[in-house]
C-alpha atoms as a PDB file:
ATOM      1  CA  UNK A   1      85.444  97.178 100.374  1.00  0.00           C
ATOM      2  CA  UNK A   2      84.868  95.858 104.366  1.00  0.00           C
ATOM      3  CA  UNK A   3      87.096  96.983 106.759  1.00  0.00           C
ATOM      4  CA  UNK A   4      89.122  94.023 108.301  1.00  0.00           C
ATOM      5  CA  UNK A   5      86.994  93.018 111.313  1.00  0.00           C
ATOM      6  CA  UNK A   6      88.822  92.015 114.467  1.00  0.00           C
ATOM      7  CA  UNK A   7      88.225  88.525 115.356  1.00  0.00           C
ATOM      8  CA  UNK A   8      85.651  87.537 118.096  1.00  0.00           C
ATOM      9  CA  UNK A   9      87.932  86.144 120.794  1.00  0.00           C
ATOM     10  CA  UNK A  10      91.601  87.313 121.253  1.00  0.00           C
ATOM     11  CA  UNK A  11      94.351  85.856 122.944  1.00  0.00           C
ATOM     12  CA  UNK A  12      96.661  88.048 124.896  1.00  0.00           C
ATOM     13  CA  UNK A  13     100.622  87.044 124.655  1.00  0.00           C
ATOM     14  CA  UNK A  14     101.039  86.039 128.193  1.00  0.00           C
ATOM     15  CA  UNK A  15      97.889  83.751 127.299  1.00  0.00           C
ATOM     16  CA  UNK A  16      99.699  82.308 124.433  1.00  0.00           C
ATOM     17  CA  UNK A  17     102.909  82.367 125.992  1.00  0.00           C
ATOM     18  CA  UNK A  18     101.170  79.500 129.071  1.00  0.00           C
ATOM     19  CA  UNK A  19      99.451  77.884 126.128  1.00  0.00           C
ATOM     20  CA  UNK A  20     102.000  76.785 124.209  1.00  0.00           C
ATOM     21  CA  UNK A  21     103.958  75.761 127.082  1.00  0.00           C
ATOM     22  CA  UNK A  22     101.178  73.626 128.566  1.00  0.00           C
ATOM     23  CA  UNK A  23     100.216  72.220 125.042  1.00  0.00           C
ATOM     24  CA  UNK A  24     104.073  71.252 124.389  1.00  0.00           C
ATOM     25  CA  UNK A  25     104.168  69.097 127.207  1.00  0.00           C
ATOM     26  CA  UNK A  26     101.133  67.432 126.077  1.00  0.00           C
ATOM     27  CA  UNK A  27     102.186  63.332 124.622  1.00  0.00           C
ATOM     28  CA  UNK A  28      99.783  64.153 121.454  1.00  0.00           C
ATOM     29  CA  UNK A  29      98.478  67.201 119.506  1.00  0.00           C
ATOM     30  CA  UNK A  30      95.924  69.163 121.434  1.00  0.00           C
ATOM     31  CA  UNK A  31      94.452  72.430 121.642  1.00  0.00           C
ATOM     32  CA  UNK A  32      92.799  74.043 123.954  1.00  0.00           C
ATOM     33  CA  UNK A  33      88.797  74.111 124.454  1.00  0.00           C
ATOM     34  CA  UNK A  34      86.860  77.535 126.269  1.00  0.00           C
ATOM     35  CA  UNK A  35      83.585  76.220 126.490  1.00  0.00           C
ATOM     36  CA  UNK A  36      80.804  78.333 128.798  1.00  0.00           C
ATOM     37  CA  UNK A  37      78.521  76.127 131.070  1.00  0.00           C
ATOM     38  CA  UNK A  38      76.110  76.873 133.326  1.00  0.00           C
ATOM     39  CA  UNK A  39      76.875  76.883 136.981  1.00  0.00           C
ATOM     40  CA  UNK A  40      79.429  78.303 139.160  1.00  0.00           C
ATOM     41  CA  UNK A  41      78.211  81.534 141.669  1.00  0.00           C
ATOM     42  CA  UNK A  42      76.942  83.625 139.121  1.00  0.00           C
ATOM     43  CA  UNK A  43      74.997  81.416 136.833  1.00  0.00           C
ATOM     44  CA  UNK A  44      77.816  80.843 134.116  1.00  0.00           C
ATOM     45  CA  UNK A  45      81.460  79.501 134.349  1.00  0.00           C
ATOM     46  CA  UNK A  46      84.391  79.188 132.069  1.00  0.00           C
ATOM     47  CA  UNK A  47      85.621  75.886 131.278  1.00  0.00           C
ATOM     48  CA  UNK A  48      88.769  75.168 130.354  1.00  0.00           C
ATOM     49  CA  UNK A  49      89.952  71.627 128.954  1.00  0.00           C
ATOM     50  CA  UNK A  50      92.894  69.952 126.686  1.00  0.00           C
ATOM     51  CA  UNK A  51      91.006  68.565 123.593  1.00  0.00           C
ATOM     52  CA  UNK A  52      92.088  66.381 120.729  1.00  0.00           C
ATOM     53  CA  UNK A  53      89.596  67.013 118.216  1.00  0.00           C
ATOM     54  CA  UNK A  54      88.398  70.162 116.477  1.00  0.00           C
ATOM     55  CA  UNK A  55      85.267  70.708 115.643  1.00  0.00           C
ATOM     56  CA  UNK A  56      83.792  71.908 112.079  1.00  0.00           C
ATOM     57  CA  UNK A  57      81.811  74.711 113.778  1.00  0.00           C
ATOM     58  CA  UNK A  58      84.423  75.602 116.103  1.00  0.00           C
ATOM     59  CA  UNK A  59      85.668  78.934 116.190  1.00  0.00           C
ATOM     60  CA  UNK A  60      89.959  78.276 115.690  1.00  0.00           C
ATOM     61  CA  UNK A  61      91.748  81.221 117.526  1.00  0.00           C
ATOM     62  CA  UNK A  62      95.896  80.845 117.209  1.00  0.00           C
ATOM     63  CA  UNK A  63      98.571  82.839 118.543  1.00  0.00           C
ATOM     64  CA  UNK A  64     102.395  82.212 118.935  1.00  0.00           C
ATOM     65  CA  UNK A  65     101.777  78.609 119.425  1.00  0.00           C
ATOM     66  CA  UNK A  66      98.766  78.305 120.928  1.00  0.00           C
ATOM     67  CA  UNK A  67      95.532  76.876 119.657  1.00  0.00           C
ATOM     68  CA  UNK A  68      92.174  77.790 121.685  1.00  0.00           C
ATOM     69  CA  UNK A  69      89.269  76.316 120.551  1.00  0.00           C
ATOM     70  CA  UNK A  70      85.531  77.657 120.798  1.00  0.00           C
ATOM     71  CA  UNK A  71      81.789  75.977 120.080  1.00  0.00           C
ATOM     72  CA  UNK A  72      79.142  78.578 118.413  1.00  0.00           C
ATOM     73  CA  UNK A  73      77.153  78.529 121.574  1.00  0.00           C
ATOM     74  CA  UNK A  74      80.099  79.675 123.732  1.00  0.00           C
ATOM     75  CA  UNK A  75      81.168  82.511 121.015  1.00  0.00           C
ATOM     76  CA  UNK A  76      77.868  83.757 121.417  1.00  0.00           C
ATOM     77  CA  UNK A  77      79.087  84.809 125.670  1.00  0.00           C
ATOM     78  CA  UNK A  78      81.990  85.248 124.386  1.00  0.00           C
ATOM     79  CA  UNK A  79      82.328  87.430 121.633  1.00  0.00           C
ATOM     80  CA  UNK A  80      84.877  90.477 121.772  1.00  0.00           C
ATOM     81  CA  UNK A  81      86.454  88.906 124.926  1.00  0.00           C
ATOM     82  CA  UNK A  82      89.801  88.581 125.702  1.00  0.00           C
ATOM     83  CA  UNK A  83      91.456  84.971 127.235  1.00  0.00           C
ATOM     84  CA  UNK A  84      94.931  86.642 129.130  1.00  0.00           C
ATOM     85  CA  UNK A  85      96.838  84.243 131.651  1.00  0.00           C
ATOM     86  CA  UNK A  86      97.809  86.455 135.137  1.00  0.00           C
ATOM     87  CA  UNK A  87     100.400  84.896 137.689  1.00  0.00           C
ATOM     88  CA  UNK A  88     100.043  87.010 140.998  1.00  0.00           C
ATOM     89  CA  UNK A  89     100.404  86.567 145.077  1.00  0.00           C
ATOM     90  CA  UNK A  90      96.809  84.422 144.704  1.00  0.00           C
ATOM     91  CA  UNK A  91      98.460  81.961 142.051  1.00  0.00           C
ATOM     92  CA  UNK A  92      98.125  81.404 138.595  1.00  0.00           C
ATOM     93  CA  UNK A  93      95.225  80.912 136.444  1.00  0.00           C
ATOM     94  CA  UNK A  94      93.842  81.832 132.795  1.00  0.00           C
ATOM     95  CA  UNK A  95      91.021  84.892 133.162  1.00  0.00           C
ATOM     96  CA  UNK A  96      88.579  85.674 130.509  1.00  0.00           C
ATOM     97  CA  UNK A  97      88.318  89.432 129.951  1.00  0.00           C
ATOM     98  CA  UNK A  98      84.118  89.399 128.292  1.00  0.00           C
ATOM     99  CA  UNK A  99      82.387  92.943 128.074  1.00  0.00           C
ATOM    100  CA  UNK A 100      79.326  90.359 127.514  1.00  0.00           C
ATOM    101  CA  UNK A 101      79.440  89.538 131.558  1.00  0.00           C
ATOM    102  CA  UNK A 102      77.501  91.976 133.503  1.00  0.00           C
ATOM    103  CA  UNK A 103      78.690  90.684 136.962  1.00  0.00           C
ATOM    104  CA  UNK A 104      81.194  88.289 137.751  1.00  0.00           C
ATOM    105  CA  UNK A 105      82.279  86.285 141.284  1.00  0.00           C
ATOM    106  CA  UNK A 106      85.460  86.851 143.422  1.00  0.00           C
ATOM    107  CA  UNK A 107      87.644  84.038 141.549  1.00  0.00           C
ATOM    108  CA  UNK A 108      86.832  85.408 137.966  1.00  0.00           C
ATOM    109  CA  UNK A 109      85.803  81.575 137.013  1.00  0.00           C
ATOM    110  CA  UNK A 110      81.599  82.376 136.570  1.00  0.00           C
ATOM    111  CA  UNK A 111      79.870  85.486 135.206  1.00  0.00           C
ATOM    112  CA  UNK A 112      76.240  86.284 134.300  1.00  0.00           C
ATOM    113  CA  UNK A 113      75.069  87.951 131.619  1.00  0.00           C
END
């Protein structure tokens, strides 16, 4: 027998928690995309968007709620991390937790790998 495996990308509860509020509010059924791009100060960035349509190669990640959705490519930068929502003095934002980024910026928004 294999041992249960834990999935590639978690969601923390606060993250969930945000999720599901900002999807509620939403007019239509969406879910939320994490997509990696190039760009931002350290060569990759995190990309959060509302999307209507999932994907037959998407990853599906759900918690409480919340629906996060993830292409191959992006699970391949993004495997084992963790997408956790923080509300401090510098405002709120989602952060992506990846033991796959070897650096990232100031913001938390790009990484490299």
């Amino acid at each position: 027998m294999t041992a249960d495996l834990a999935p590639p990308v978690t969601v923390s509860a606060r993250a969930a928690k945000r999720i599901a509020e900002v999807l509620k509010s939403e007019p239509g059924p969406v879910m939320l995309r994490l997509a990696v791009t190039g760009g931002g100060c350290s060569g990759f960035q995190y990309n959060f968007a509302l999307d209507d349509a999932r994907l037959d190669e998407d990853l599906v990640v759900e918690r409480d709620g919340a629906v996060v959705l993830i292409d191959p490519v992006s699970l391949d930068f993004l495997r084992g991390a963790e997408i956790d929502f923080v509300d401090d003095l510098i405002g709120a934002s989602f952060k992506v937790n990846n033991p796959n980024a070897s650096s990232s910026c100031g913001c938390g928004t790009s990484f490299s790998v």
